[in-house]
C-alpha atoms as a PDB file:
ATOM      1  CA  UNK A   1      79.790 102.411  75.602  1.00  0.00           C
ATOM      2  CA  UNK A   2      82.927 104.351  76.857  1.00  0.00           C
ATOM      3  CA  UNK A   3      84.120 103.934  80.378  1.00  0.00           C
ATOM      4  CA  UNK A   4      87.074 105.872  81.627  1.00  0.00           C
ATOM      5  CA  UNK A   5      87.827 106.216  78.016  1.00  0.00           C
ATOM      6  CA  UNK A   6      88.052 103.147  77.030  1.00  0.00           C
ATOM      7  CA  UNK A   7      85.315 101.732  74.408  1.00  0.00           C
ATOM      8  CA  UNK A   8      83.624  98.814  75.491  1.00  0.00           C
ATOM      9  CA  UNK A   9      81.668  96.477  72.439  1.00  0.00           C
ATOM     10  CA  UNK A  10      78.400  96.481  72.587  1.00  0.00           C
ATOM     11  CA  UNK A  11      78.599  93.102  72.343  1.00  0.00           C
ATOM     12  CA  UNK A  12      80.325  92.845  75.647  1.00  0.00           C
ATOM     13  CA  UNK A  13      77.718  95.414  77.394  1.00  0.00           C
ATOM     14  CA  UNK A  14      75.058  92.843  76.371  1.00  0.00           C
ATOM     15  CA  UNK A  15      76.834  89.852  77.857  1.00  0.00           C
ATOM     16  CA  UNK A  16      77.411  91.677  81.345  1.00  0.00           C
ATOM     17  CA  UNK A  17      73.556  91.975  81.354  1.00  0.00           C
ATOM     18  CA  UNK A  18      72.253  92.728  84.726  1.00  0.00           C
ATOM     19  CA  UNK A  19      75.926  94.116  85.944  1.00  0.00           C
ATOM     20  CA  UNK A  20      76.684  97.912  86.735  1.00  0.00           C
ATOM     21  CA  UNK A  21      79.961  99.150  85.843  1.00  0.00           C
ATOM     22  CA  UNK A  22      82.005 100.863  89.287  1.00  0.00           C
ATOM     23  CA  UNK A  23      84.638 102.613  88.696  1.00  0.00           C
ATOM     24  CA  UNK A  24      87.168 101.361  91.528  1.00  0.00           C
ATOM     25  CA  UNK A  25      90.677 103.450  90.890  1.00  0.00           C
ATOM     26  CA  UNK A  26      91.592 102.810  87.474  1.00  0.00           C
ATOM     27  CA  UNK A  27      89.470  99.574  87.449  1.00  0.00           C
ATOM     28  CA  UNK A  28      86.319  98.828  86.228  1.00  0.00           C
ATOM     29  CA  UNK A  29      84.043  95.898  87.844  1.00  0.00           C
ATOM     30  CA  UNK A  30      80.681  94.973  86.724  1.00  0.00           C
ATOM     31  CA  UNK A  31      78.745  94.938  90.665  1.00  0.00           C
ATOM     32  CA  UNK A  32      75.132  92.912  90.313  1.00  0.00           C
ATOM     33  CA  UNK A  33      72.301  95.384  90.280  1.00  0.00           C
ATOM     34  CA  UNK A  34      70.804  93.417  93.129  1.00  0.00           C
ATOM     35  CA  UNK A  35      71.310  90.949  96.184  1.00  0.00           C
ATOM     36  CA  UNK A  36      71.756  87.040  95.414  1.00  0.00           C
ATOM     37  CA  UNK A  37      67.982  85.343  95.924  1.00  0.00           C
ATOM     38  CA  UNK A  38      67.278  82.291  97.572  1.00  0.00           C
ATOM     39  CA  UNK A  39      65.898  81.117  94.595  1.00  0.00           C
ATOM     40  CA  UNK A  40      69.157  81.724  92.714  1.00  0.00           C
ATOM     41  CA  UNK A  41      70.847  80.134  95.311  1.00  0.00           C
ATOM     42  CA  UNK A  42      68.308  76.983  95.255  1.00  0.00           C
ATOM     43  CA  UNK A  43      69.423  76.920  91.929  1.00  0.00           C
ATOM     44  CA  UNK A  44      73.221  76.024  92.365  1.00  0.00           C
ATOM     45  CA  UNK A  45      72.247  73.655  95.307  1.00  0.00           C
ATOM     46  CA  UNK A  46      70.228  71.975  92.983  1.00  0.00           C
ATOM     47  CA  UNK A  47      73.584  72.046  90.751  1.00  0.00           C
ATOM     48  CA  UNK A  48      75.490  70.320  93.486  1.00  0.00           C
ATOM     49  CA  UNK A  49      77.903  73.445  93.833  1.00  0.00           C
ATOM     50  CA  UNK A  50      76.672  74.832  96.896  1.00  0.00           C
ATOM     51  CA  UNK A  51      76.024  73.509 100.790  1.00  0.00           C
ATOM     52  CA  UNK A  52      72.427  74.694 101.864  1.00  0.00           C
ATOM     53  CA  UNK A  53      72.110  77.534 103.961  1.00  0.00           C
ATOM     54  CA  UNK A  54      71.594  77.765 107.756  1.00  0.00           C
ATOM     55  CA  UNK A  55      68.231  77.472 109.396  1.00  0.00           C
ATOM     56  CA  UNK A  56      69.067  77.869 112.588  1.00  0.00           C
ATOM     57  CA  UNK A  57      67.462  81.244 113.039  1.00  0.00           C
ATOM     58  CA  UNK A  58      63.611  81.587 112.504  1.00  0.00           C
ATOM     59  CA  UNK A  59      64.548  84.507 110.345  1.00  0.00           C
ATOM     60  CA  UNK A  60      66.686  82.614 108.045  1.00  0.00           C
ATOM     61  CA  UNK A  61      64.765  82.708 104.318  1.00  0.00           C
ATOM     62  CA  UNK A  62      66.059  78.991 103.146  1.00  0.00           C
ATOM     63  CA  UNK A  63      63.457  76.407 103.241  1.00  0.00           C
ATOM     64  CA  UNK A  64      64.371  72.725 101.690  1.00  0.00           C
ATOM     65  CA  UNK A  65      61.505  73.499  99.118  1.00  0.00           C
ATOM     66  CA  UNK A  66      60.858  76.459  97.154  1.00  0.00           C
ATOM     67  CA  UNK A  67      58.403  78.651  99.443  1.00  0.00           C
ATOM     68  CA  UNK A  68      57.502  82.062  99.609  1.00  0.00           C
ATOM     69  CA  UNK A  69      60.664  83.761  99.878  1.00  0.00           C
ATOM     70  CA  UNK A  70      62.093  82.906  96.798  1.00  0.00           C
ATOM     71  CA  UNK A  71      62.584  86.900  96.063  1.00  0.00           C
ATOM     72  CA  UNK A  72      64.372  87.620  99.468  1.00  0.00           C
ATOM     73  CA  UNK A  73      67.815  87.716  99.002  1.00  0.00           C
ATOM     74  CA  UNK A  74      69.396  84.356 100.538  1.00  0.00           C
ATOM     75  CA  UNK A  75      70.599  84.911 104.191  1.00  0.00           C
ATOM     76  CA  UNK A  76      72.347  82.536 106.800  1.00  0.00           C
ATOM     77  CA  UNK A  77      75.113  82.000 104.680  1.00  0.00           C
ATOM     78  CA  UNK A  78      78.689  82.088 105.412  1.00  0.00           C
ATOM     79  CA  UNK A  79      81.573  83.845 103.569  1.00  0.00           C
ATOM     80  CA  UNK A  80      82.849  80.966 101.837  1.00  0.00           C
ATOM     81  CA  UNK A  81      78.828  79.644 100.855  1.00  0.00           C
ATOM     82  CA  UNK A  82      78.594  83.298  99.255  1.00  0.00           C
ATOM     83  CA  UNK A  83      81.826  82.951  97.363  1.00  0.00           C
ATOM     84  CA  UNK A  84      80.959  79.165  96.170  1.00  0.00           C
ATOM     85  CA  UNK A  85      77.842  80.655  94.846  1.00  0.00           C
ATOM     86  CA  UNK A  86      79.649  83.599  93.002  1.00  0.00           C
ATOM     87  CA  UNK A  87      82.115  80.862  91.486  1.00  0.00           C
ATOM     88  CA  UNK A  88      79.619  78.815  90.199  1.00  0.00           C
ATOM     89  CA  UNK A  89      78.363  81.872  88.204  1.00  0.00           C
ATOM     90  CA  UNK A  90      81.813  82.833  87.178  1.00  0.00           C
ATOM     91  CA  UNK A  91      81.996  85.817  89.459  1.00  0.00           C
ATOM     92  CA  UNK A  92      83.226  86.880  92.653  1.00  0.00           C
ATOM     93  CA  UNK A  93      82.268  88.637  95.541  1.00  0.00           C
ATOM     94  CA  UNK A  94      82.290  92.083  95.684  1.00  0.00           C
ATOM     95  CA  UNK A  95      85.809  93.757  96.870  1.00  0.00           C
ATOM     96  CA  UNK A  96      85.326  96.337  99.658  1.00  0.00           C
ATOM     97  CA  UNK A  97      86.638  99.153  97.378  1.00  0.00           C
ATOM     98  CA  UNK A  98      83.829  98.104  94.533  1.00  0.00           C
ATOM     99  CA  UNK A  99      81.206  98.451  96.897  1.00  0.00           C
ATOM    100  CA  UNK A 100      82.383 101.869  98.799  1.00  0.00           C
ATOM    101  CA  UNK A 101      82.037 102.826  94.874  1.00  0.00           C
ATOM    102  CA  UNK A 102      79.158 101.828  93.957  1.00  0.00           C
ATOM    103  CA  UNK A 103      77.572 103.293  97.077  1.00  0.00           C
ATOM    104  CA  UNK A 104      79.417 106.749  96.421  1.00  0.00           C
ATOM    105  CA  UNK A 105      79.338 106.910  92.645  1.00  0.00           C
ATOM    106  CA  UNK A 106      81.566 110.100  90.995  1.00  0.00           C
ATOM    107  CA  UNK A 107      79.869 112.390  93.158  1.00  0.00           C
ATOM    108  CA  UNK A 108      80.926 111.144  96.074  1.00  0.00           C
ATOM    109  CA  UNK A 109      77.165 110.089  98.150  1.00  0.00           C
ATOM    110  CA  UNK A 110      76.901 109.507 101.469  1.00  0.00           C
ATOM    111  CA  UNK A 111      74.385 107.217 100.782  1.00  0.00           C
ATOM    112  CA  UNK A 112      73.473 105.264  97.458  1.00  0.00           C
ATOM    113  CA  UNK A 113      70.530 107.644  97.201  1.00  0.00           C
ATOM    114  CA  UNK A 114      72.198 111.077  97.545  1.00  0.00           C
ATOM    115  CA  UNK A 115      73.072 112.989 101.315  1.00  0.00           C
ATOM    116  CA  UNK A 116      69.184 112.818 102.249  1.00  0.00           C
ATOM    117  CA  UNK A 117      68.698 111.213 105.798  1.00  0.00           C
ATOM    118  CA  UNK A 118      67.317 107.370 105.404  1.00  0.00           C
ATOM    119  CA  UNK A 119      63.845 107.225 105.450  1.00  0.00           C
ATOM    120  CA  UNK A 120      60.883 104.685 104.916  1.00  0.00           C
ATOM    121  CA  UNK A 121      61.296 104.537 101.033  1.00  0.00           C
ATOM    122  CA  UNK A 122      64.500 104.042 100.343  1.00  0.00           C
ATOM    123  CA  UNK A 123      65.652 101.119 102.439  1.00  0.00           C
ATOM    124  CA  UNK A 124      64.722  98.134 104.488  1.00  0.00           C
ATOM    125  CA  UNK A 125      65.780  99.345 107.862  1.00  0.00           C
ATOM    126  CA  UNK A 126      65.111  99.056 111.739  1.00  0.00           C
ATOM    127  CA  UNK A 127      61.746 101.549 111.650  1.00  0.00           C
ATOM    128  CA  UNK A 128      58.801 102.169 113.231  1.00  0.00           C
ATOM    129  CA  UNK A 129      58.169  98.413 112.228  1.00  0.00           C
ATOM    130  CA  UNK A 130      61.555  96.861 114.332  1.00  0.00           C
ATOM    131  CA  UNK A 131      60.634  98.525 117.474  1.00  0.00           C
ATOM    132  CA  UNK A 132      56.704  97.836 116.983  1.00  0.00           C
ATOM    133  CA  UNK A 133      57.785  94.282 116.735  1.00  0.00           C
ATOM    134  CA  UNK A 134      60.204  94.175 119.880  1.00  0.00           C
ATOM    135  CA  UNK A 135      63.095  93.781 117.542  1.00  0.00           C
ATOM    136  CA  UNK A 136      64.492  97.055 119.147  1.00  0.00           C
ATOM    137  CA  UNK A 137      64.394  99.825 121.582  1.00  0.00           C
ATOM    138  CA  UNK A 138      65.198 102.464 118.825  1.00  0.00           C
ATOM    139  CA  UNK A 139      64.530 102.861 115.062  1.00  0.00           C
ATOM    140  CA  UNK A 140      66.337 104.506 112.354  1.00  0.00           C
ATOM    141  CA  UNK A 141      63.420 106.876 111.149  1.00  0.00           C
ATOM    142  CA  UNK A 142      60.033 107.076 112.269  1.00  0.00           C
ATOM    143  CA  UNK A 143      57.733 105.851 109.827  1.00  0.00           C
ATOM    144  CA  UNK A 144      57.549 101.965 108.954  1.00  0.00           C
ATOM    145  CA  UNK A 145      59.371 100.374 105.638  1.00  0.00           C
ATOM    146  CA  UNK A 146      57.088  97.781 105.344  1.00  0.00           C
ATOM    147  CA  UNK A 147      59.029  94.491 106.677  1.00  0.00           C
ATOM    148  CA  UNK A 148      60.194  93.841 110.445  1.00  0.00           C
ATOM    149  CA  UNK A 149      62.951  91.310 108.476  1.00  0.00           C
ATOM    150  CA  UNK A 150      64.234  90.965 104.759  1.00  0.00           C
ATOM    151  CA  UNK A 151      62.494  92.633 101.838  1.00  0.00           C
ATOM    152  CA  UNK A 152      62.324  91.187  98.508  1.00  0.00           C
ATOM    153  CA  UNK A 153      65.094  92.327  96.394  1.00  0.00           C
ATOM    154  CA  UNK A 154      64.784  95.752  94.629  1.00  0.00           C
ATOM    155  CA  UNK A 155      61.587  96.875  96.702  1.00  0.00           C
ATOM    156  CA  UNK A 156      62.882  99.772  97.270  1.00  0.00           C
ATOM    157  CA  UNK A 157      63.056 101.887  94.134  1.00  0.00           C
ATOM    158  CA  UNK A 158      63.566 105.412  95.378  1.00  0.00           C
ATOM    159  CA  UNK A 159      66.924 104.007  96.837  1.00  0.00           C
ATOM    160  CA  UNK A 160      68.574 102.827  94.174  1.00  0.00           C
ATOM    161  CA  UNK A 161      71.711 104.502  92.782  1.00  0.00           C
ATOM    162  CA  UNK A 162      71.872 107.126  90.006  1.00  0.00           C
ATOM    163  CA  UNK A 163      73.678 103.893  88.331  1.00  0.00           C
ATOM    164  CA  UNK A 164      70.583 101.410  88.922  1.00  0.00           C
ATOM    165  CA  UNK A 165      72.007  99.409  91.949  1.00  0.00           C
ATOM    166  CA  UNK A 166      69.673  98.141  94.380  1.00  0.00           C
ATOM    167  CA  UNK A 167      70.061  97.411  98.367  1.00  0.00           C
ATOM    168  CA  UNK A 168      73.227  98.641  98.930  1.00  0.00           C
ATOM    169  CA  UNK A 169      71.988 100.000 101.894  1.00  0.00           C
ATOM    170  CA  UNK A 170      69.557  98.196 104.011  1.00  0.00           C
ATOM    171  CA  UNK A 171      68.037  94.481 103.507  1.00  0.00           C
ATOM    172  CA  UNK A 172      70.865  92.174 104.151  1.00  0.00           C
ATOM    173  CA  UNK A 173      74.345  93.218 104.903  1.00  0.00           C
ATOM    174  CA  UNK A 174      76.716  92.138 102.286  1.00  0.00           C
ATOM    175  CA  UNK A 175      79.716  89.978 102.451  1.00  0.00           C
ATOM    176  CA  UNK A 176      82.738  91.638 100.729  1.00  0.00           C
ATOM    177  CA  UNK A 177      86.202  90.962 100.708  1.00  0.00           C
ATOM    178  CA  UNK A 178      89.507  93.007 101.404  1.00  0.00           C
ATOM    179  CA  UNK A 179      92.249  92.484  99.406  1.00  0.00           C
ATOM    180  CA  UNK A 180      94.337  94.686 100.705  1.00  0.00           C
ATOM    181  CA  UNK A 181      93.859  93.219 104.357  1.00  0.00           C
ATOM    182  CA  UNK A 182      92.750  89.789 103.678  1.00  0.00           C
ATOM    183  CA  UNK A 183      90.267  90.124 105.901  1.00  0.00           C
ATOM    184  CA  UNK A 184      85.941  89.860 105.516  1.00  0.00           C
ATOM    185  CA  UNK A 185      83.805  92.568 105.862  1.00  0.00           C
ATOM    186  CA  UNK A 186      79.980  93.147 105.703  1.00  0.00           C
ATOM    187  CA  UNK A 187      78.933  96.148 104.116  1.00  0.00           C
ATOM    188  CA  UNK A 188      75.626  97.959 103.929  1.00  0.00           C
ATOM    189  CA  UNK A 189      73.728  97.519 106.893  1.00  0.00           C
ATOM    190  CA  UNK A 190      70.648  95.424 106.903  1.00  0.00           C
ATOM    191  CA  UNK A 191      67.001  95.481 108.041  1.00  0.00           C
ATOM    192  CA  UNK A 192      67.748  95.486 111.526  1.00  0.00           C
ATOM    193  CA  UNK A 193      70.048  98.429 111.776  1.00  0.00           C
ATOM    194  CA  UNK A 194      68.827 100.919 113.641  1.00  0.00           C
ATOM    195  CA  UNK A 195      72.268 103.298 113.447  1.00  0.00           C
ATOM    196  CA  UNK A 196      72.410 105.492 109.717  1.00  0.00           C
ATOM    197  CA  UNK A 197      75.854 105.219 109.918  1.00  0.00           C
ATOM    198  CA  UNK A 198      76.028 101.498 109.137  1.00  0.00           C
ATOM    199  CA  UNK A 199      73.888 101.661 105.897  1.00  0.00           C
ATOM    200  CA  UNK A 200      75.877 104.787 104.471  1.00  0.00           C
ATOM    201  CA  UNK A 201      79.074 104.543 102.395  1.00  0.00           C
ATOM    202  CA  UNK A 202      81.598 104.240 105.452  1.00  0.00           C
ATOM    203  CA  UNK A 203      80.043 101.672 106.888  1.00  0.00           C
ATOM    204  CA  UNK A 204      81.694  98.042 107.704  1.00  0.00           C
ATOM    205  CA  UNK A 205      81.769  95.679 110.124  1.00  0.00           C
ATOM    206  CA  UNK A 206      84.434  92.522 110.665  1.00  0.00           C
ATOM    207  CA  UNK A 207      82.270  89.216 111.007  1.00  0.00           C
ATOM    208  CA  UNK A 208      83.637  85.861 111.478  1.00  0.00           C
ATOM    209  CA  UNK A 209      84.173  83.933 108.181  1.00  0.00           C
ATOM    210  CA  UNK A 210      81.909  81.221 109.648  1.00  0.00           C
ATOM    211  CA  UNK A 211      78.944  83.505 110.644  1.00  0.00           C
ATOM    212  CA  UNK A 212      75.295  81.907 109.559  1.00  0.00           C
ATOM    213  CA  UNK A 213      73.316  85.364 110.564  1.00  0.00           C
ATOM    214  CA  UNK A 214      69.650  86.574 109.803  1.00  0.00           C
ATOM    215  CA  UNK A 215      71.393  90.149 108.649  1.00  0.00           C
ATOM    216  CA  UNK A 216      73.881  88.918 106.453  1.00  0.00           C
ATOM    217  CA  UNK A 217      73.602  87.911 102.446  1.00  0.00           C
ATOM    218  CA  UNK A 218      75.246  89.009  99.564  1.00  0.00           C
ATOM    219  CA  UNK A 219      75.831  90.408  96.024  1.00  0.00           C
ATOM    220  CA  UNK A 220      78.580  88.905  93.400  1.00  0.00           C
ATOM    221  CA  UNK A 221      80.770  90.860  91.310  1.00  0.00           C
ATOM    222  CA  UNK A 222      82.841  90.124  87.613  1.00  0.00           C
ATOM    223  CA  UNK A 223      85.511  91.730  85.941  1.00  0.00           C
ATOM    224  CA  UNK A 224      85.249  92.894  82.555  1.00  0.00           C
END
């Protein structure tokens, strides 16, 4: 495997297993394919290395026993619960340049899809569903995606990159982090968005650090 001319083992390819390689600058980081599940999270609870998440909101996916959103990606977690997870795997969160990348790609996409509009089948979004439910006065598109809240990871096949990265628009917003600021962003939009701005490539929003919402999850990132 050659990235940006550099010849990477095999060997090594095998061991970044379910990682996508971004080309960030002159850097290369291996961005997970999809969104952090609560059963992967349940997993380093049960390992002693991470604080449950918050249940404060109805909508939150974490329940103290394995249930039936063990597929969802984990929500109601704060910035430094996502990074305590992504330790404990030895990774990292996502930087806010890997994941402006990995939405683009080389050709430079407005969304992780292509330039096509957002529609039912290629995101979790706020459609016909949100606004059927009372969730909102507007939707995103017309037609309904299936889920008024989270989706289980990788649902959405159509709207995966050209590179095989999953939810990067849509779902749960993701926490990243900004080096070059120091500051947190979420990235991505999530299922109640209703605005295609905030699920395409230039989308961000500041949240505080401590924020336990419904729309916010995450995705962890390693170096090669």
């Amino acid at each position: 495997w050659i990235l940006d001319g550099e010849r990477i083992p095999m060997a090594r390819v095998a061991a970044l297993m379910a990682l996508v390689c971004v080309a960030c600058g002159r850097q290369a980081a291996g961005v997970d394919r999809t969104e952090v599940t609560v059963g992967e999270y349940r997993e380093c609870v049960k390992a002693g290395k991470c604080t449950e998440p918050g249940r404060q909101w109805k909508t939150c996916n974490w329940s103290p026993a394995a249930g039936s959103r063990e597929l969802h990606p984990v929500n109601c977690v704060t910035h430094d619960q996502a990074a305590a997870y992504c330790a404990w795997r030895s990774k990292r969160l996502v930087r806010n340049d890997e994941h402006t990348a990995a939405v683009s790609g080389n050709a430079s996409r407005r969304y992780p899809w292509g330039d096509a509009l957002p529609s039912a089948e290629l995101l979790n979004a706020c459609g016909a569903e949100c606004v059927a439910a009372g969730a909102g006065p507007t939707s995103m598109f017309g037609a309904s995606d299936g889920f008024v809240t989270t989706a289980p990871r990788g649902s959405y096949v159509a709207g995966q990159s050209s590179e095989g990265v999953f939810d990067l628009s849509g779902n749960v917003a993701e926490w990243v982090e900004d080096p070059t600021t120091g500051s947190s962003l979420v990235r991505g939009g999530s299922f109640a968005d209703a605005d295609a701005a905030d699920v395409s490539a230039a989308g961000a929003h500041a949240v505080s650090l401590d924020a336990t919402l419904p729309t916010i999850g995450f995705r962890c990132a390693r170096s090669p």
